[in-house]
Protein backbone atom coordinates (compact mmCIF):
# COMPACT_ATOMS: atom_id res chain seq x y z
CA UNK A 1 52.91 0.04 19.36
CA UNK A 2 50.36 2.60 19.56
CA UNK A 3 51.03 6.07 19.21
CA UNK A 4 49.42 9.87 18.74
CA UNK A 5 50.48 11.70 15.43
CA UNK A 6 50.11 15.41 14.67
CA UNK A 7 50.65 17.16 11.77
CA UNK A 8 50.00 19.98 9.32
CA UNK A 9 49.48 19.56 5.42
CA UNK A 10 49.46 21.87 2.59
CA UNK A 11 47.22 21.55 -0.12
CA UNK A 12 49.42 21.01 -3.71
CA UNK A 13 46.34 20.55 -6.22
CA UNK A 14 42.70 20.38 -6.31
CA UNK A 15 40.86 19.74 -9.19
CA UNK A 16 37.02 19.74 -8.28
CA UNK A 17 34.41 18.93 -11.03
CA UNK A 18 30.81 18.45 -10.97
CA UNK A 19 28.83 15.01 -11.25
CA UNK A 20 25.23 15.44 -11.79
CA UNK A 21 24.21 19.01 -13.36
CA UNK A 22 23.07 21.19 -10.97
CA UNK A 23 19.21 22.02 -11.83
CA UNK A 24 17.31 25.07 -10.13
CA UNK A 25 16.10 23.53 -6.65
CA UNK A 26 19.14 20.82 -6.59
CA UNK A 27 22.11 20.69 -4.59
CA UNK A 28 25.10 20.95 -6.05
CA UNK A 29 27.35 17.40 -6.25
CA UNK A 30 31.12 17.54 -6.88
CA UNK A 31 33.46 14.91 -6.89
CA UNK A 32 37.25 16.27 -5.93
CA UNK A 33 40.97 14.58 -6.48
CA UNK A 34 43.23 16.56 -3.97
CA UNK A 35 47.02 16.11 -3.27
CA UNK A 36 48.65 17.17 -0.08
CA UNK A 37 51.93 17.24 1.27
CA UNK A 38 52.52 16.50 5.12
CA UNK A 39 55.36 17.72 7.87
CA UNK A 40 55.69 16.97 11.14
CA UNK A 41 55.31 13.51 12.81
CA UNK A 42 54.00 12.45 9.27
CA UNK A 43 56.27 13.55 6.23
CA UNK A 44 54.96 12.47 3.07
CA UNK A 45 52.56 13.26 0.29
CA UNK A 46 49.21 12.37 0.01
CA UNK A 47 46.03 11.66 -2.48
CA UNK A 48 42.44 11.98 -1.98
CA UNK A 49 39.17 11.73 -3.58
CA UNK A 50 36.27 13.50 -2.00
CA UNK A 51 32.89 13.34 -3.04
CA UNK A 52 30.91 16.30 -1.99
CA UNK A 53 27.16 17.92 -1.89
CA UNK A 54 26.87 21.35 -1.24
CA UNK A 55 23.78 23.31 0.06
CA UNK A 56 22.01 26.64 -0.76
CA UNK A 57 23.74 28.36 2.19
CA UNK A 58 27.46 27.39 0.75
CA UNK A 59 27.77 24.85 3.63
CA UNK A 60 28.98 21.21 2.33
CA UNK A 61 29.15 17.45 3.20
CA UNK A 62 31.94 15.13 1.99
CA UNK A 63 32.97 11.61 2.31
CA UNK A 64 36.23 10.21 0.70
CA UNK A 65 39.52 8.09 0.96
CA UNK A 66 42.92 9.09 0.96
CA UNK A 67 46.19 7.40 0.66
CA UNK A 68 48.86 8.48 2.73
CA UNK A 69 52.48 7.63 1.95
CA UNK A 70 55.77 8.65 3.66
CA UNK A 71 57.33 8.49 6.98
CA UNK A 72 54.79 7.84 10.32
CA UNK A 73 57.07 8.85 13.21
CA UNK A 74 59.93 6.59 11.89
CA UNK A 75 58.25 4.40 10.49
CA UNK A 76 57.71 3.68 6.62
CA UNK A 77 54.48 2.64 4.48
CA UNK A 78 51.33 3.98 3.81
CA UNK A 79 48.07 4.75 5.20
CA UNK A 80 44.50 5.12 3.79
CA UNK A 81 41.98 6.38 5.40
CA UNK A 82 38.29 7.35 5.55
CA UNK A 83 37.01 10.86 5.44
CA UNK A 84 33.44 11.59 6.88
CA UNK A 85 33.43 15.65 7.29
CA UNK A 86 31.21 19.00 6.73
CA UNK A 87 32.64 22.44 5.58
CA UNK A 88 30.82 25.41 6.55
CA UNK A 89 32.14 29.25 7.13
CA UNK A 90 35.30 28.50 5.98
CA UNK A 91 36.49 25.49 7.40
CA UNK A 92 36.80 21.78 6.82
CA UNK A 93 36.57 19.26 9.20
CA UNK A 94 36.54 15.53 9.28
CA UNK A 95 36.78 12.11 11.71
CA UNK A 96 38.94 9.64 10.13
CA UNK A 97 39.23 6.07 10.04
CA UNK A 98 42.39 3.64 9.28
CA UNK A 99 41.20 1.60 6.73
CA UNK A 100 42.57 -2.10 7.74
CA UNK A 101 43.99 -4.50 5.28
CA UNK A 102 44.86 -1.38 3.10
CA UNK A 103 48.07 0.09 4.32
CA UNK A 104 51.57 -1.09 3.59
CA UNK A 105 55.09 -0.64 4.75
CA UNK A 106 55.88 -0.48 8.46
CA UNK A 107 51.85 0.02 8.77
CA UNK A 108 50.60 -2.34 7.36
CA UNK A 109 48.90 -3.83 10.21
CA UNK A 110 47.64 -0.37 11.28
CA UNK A 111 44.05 0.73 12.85
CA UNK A 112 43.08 3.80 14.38
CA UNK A 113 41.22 7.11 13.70
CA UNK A 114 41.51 10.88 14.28
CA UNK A 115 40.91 14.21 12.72
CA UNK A 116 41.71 17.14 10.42
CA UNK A 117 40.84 20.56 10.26
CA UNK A 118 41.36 22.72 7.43
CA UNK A 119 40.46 26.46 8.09
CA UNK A 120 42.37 27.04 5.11
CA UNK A 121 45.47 25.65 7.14
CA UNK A 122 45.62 22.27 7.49
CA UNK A 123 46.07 20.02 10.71
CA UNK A 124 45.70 16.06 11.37
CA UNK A 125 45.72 13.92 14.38
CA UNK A 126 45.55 10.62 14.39
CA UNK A 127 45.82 7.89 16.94
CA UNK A 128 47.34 4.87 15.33
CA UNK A 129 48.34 1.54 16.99
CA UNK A 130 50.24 -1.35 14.61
């Protein structure tokens, strides 16, 4: 089955710390643990961990992986997936990547990538086939 997802998410926590001390002429690195909660095609809840280098001009990178769990148009499980993305001017956005062999439920045999933008509202697509 494949299938195109959309969906928006709202942001329920983020608790963002540093990991190496930022010295004068050293970006700052940040490490964040985020929860989300999802409507539309997906309806669930969500946790990621980011990790994060930001740059004079307030502009950031960030990788991370998030776990997904809840209800994929109809079908049950969980997803996790793989966060490559830049923030800059206000918004957030990423490419992301089903993680195979790490999903569970109806998904479990998931693949499949897609996007989000957060600009501070949030949007994903993905395009999933299991």
């Amino acid at each position: 089955m494949q299938t195109r997802l959309s969906a928006k998410f709202d942001v329920k926590s983020w608790d963002e710390t540093p990991f190496e001390d930022k010295d004068p002429g050293l970006s700052k690195m940040t490490r964040a643990l985020v929860m989300k909660e999802y409507s539309g095609d997906i309806e669930g809840s969500s946790t990621t961990q980011w990790l994060m280098a930001y740059v004079e001009d307030g502009s950031a990178r960030f990788v991370g992986l998030e776990r997904i769990t809840g209800r994929f148009s109809g079908e049950d499980g969980s997803l996790v997936l793989e966060h490559v993305g830049s923030y800059k001017e206000g918004t957030a956005r990423a490419t992301l990547t089903v993680i195979e062999g790490a999903n569970s439920g109806e998904l479990e045999t998931a693949t499949g990538a897609g996007e989000f933008v957060a600009d501070p509202s949030g949007s994903v697509t993905l395009e999933l086939a299991w």
